[in-house]
Protein backbone atom coordinates (compact mmCIF):
# COMPACT_ATOMS: atom_id res chain seq x y z
CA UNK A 1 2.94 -18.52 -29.55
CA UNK A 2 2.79 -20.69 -26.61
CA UNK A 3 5.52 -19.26 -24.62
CA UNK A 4 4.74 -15.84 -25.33
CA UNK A 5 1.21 -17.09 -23.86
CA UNK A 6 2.69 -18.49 -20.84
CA UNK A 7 4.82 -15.48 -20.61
CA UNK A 8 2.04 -13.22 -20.38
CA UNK A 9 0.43 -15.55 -18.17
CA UNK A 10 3.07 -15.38 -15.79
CA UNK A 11 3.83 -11.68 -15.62
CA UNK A 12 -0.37 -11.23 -14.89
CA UNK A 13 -0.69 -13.42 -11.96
CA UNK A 14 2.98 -11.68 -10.15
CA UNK A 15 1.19 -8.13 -10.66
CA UNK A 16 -1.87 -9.66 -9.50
CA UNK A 17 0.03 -11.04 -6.31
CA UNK A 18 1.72 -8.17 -5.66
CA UNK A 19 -2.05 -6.11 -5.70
CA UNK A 20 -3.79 -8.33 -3.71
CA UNK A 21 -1.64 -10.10 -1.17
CA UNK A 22 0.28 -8.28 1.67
CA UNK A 23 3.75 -6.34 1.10
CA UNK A 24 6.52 -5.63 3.61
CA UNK A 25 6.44 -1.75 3.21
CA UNK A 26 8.95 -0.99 6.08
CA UNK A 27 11.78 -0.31 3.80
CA UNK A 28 10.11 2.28 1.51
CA UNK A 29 10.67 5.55 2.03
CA UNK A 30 8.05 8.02 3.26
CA UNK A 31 7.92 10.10 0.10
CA UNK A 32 6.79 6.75 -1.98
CA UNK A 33 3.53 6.62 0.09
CA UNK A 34 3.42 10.65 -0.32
CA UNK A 35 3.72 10.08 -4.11
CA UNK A 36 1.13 6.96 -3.86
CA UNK A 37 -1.26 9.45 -2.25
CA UNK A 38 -0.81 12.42 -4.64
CA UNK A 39 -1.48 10.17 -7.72
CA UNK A 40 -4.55 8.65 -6.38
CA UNK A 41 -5.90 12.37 -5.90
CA UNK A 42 -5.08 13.02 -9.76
CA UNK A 43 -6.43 10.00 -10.81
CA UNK A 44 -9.85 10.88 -9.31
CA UNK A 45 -9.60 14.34 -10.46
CA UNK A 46 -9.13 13.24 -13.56
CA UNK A 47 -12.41 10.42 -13.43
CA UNK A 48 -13.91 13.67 -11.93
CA UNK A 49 -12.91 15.99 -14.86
CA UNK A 50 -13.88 13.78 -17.45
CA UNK A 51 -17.63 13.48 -16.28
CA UNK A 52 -17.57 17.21 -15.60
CA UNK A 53 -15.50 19.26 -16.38
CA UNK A 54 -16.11 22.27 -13.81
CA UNK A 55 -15.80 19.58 -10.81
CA UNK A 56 -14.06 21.06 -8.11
CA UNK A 57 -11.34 19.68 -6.55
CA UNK A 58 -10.34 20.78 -2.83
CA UNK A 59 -8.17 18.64 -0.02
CA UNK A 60 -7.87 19.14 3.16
CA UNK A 61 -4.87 19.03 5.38
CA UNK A 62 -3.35 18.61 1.84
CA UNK A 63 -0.43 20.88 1.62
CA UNK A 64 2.17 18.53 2.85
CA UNK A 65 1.84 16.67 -0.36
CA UNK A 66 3.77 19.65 -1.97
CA UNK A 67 6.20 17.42 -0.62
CA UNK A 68 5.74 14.91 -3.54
CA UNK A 69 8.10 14.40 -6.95
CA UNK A 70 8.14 17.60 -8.48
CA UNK A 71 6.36 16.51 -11.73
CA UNK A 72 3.31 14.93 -9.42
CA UNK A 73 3.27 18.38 -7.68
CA UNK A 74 3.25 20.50 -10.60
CA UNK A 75 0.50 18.17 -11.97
CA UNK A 76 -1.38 18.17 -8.30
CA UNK A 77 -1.07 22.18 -7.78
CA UNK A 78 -3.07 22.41 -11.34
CA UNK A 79 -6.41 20.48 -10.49
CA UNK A 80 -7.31 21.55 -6.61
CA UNK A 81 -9.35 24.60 -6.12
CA UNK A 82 -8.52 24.84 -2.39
CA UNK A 83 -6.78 23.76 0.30
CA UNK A 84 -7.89 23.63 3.67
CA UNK A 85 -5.99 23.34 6.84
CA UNK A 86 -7.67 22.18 10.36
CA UNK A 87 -5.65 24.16 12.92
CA UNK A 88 -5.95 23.56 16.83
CA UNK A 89 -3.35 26.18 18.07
CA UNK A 90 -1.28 29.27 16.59
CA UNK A 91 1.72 27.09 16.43
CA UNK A 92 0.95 25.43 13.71
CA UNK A 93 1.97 29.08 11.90
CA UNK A 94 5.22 28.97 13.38
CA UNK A 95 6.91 25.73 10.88
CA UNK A 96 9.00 27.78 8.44
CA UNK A 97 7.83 25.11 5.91
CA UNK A 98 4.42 25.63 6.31
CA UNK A 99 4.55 29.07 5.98
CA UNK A 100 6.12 28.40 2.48
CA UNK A 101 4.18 25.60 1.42
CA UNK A 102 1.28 28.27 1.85
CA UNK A 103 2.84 31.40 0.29
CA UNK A 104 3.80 29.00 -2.89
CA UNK A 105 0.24 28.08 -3.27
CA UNK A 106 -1.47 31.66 -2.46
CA UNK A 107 0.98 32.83 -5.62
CA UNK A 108 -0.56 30.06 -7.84
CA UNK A 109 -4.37 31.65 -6.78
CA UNK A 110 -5.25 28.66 -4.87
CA UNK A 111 -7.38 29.37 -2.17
CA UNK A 112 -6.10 28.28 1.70
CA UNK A 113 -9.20 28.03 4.14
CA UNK A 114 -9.02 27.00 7.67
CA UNK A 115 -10.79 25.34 10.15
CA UNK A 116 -9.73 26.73 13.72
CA UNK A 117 -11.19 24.41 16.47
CA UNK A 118 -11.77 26.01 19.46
CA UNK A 119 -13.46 28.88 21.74
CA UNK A 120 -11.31 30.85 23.53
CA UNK A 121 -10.74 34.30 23.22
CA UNK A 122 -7.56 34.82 22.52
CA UNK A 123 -6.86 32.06 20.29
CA UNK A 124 -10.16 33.23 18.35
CA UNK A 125 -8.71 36.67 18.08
CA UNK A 126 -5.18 35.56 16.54
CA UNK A 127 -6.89 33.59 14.39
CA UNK A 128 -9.14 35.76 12.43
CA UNK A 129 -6.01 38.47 12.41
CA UNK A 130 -4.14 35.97 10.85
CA UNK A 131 -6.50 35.05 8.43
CA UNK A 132 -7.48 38.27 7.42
CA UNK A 133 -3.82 39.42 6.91
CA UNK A 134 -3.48 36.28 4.19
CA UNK A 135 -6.65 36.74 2.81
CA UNK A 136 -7.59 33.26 3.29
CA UNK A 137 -10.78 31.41 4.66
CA UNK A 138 -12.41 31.26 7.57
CA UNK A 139 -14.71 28.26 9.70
CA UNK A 140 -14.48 28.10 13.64
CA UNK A 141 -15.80 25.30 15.18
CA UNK A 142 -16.56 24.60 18.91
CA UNK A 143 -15.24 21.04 18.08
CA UNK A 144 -14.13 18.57 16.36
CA UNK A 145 -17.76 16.88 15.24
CA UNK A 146 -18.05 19.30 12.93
CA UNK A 147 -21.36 18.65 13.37
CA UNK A 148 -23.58 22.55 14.38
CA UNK A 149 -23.47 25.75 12.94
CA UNK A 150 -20.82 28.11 14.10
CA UNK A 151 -21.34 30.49 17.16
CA UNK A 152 -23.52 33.56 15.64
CA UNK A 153 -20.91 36.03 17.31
CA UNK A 154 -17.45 34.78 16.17
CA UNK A 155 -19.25 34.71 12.81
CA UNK A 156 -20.54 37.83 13.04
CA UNK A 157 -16.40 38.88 13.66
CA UNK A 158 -15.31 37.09 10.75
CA UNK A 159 -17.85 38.86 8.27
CA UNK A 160 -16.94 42.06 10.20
CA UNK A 161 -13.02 41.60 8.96
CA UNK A 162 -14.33 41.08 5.65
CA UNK A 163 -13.18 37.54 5.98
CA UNK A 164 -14.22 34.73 3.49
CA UNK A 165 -16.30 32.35 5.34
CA UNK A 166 -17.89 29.09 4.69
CA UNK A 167 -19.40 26.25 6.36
CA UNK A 168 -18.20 23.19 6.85
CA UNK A 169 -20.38 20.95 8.43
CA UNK A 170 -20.08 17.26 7.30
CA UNK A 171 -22.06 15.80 10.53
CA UNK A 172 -25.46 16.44 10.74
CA UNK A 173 -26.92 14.20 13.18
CA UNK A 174 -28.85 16.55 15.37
CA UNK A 175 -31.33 16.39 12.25
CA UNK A 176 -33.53 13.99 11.85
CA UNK A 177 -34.81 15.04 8.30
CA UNK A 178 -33.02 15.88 5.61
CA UNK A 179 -35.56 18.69 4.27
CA UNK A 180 -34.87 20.68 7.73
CA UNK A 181 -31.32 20.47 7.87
CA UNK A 182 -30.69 21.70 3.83
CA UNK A 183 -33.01 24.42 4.61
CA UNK A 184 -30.93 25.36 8.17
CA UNK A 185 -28.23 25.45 5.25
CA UNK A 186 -29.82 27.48 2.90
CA UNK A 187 -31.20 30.03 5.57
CA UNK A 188 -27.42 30.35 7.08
CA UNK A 189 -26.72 32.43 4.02
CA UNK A 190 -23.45 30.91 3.42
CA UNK A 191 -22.17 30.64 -0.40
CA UNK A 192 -20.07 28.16 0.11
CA UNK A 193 -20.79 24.80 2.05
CA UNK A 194 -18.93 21.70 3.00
CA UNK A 195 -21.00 19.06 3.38
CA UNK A 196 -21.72 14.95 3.79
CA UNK A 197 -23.16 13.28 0.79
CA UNK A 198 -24.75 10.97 2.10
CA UNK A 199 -27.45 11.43 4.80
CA UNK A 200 -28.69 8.82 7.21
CA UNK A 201 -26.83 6.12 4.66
CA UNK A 202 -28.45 7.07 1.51
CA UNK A 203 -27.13 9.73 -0.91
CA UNK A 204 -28.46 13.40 -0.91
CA UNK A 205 -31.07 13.59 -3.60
CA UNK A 206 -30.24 15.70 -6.83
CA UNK A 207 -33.25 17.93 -6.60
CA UNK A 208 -31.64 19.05 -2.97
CA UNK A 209 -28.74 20.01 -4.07
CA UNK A 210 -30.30 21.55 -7.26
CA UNK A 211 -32.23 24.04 -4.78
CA UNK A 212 -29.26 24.77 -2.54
CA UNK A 213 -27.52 26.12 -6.41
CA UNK A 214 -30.63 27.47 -7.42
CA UNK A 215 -30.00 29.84 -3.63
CA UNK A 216 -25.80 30.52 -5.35
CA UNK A 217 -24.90 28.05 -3.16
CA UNK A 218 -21.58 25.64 -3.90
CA UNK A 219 -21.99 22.39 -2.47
CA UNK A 220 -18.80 20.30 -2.04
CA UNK A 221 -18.92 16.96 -0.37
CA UNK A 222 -16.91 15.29 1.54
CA UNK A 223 -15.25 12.20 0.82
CA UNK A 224 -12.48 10.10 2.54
CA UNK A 225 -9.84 8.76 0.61
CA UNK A 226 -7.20 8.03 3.13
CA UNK A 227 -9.47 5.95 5.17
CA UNK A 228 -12.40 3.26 4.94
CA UNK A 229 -15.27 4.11 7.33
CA UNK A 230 -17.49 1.27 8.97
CA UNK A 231 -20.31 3.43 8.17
CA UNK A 232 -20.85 3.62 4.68
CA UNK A 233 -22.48 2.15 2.22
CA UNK A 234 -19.66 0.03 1.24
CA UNK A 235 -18.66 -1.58 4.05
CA UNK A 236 -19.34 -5.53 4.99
CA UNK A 237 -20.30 -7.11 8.08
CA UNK A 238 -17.57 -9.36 7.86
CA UNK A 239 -15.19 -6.88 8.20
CA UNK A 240 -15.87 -6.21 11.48
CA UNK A 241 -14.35 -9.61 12.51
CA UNK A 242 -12.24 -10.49 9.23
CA UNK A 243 -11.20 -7.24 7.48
CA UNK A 244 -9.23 -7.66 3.96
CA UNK A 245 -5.61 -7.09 4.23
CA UNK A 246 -5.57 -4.03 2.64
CA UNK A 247 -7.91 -2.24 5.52
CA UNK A 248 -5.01 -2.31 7.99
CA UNK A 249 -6.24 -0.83 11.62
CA UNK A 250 -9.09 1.24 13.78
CA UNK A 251 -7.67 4.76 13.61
CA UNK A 252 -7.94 4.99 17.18
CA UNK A 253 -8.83 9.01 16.99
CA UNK A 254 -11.72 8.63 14.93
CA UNK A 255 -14.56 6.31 15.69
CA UNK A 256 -15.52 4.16 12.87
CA UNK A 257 -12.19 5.07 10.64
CA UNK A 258 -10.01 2.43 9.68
CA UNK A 259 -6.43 3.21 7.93
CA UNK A 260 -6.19 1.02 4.50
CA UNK A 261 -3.30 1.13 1.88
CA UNK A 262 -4.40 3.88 -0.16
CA UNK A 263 -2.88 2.16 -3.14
CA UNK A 264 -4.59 -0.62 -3.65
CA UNK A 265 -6.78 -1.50 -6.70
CA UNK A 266 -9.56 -2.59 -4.62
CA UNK A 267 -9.90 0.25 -2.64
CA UNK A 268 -9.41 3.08 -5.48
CA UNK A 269 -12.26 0.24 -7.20
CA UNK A 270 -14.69 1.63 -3.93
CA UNK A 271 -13.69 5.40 -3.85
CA UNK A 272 -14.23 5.12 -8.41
CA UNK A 273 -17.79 3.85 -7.33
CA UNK A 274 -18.25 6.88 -4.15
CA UNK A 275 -16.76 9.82 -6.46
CA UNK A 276 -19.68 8.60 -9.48
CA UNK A 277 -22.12 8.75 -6.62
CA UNK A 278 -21.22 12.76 -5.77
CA UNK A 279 -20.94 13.62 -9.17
CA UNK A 280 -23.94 11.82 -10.53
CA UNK A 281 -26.25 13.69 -7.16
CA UNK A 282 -24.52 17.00 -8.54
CA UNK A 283 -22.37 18.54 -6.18
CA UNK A 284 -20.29 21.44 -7.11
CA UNK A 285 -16.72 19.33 -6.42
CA UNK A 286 -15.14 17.28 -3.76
CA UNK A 287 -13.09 17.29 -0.41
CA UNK A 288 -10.61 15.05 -0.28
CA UNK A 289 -10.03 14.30 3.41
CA UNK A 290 -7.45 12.06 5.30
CA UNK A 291 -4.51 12.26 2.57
CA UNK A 292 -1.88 12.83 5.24
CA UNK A 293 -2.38 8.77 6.21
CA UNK A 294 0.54 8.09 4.79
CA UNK A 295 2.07 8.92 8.26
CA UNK A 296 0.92 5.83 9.50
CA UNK A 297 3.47 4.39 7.49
C-alpha cells in the first residue's frame, strides 16, 4: 500500500511539473498547438453549455482551426454559431484554402461574418459584392479600435444589398457612462451586437443587457482566449515587472496584449472564472478572439 502511495505520489508531482514549469516547445509541430487551441474552445463551450444551454458560441479569425485532427474538428464545427473573419484587403479571398475552409462551413449552416477595415471606395465596393454573393455578414470599420459606430452611408449600402449586418464594437471609450453608450446601441437598431463585457473594469450589469433583449437584441461578448490583457480584472501588478512563465511576451501589435501558452491549467483556471462572469451578466453567447496565437509558436 505504500508503494502504490509513493507511486501515485510520484506520477502527481511530474504532471504537476510538467503544468507549471517551462517546456521546450520548439520541436512540436504546429498542428499540436492548433489542436491545444481547438480543445480549449470545446472545453469552454462545453462549461458554457452546461450553465446554459442556448449559449452561443462564435470565434473569430477561427477558420484556420479546421486545420485541427479531424475528430476535434468534427467536434469544433458542432458548437460555434459563427465565424467571423477580420479582412484588410480582397486578397485575403484569393487562398484556395480559404475559400474552402469557408464553403465547408457555409454547407454545415454556420454563419461567416466579416469585419472589412477600411474606407476606400473601391475596396468598400468589392467587399459588400462579395459578401452579398455568399450571403454572409457584414461590419466595416474605419479602423482597427473597433471602437465608433460605422459610417451611416456604407451602412446604409449594406442594408441596401440586403446584407446581414451587425455591430461589432468591443471599445467604447468615447463614453463615459455606460447608460449612454447601451442606449447609442439600442437606438442603432442593430439585432445583433458584439460587444465588451466589461465596462470601465467592472462587468456590464444584468438588468442592461436584460433591456438590450427586451429591444430583440443578441448580445455576444467578447472574450480573449489566446491572449492575457494587462487590463482586466485579473491581472497583477507584479506582472508588469515579473510575469509567470506561462504569459510569454507583449504582442507588440496590440497594446496591453500579452501572448501566454494557451494550454496551461492556470490560465484556462482565469478564462473558467471570465466565461462564469458573461454567462452569469446574461449575454446571449461568446466571441472567442485571438485563437490563431498559436502562430507565435
Amino acid at each position: 500500500m505504500k508503494i502504490k502511495r509513493n507511486i501515485f505520489l510520484l506520477f502527481f508531482l511530474i504532471v504537476f511539473a510538467i503544468h507549471l514549469y517551462p517546456i521546450n516547445y520548439s520541436n512540436i509541430s504546429k498542428n499540436w498547438y492548433k489542436n491545444e487551441m481547438a480543445k480549449l474552445i470545446l472545453e469552454l463551450s462545453e462549461i458554457a453549455k452546461n450553465r446554459n444551454n442556448s449559449f452561443e458560441i462564435h470565434v473569430q479569425n477561427g477558420i484556420f482551426l479546421l486545420d485541427s485532427e479531424k475528430e476535434i474538428e468534427n467536434k469544433y464545427l458542432n458548437i460555434v454559431s459563427s465565424f467571423t473573419h477580420e479582412v484588410e484587403n480582397m486578397s485575403f479571398f484569393s487562398n484556395t484554402g480559404i475559400k474552402n475552409k469557408m464553403n465547408s462551413v457555409k454547407k454545415k449552416n454556420i454563419d461567416i461574418n466579416l469585419i472589412g477595415y477600411g474606407k476606400k471606395r473601391e475596396f468598400v465596393n468589392k467587399l459588400i459584392k462579395f459578401t452579398k454573393s455568399r450571403d454572409y455578414g457584414l461590419y466595416i470599420s474605419k479602423n482597427f479600435k473597433l471602437n465608433h459606430f460605422p459610417d451611416k452611408k456604407i451602412e446604409n449600402r449594406i442594408k441596401i444589398n440586403n446584407i446581414k449586418s451587425f455591430l461589432y464594437l468591443i471599445n467604447p471609450e468615447k463614453y463615459s457612462k455606460l447608460e449612454n453608450f447601451m442606449d447609442n446601441v439600442i437606438k442603432s437598431e442593430y439585432k445583433l451586437v458584439f460587444m465588451d463585457p466589461f465596462f470601465k473594469s467592472k462587468i456590464i450589469n444584468r438588468n442592461y443587457i436584460k433591456k438590450m433583449k427586451q429591444n430583440d437584441i443578441k448580445i455576444i461578448a467578447y472574450m480573449s482566449i489566446g491572449e492575457a490583457e494587462n487590463y482586466r480584472y485579473y491581472w497583477k501588478n507584479e506582472w508588469n515587472s515579473n510575469s509567470p512563465h506561462w504569459i510569454i511576451k507583449h504582442n507588440e501589435n496590440w497594446p496591453g496584449g500579452f501572448f501566454v501558452k494557451y494550454w496551461n491549467p492556470i490560465w484556462k483556471k482565469i478564462l473558467r472564472e471570465y466565461l462564469d462572469k458573461i454567462i452569469s451578466a446574461g449575454f446571449d453567447g461568446v466571441i472567442f478572439d485571438v485563437v490563431d496565437s498559436y502562430e507565435y509558436f
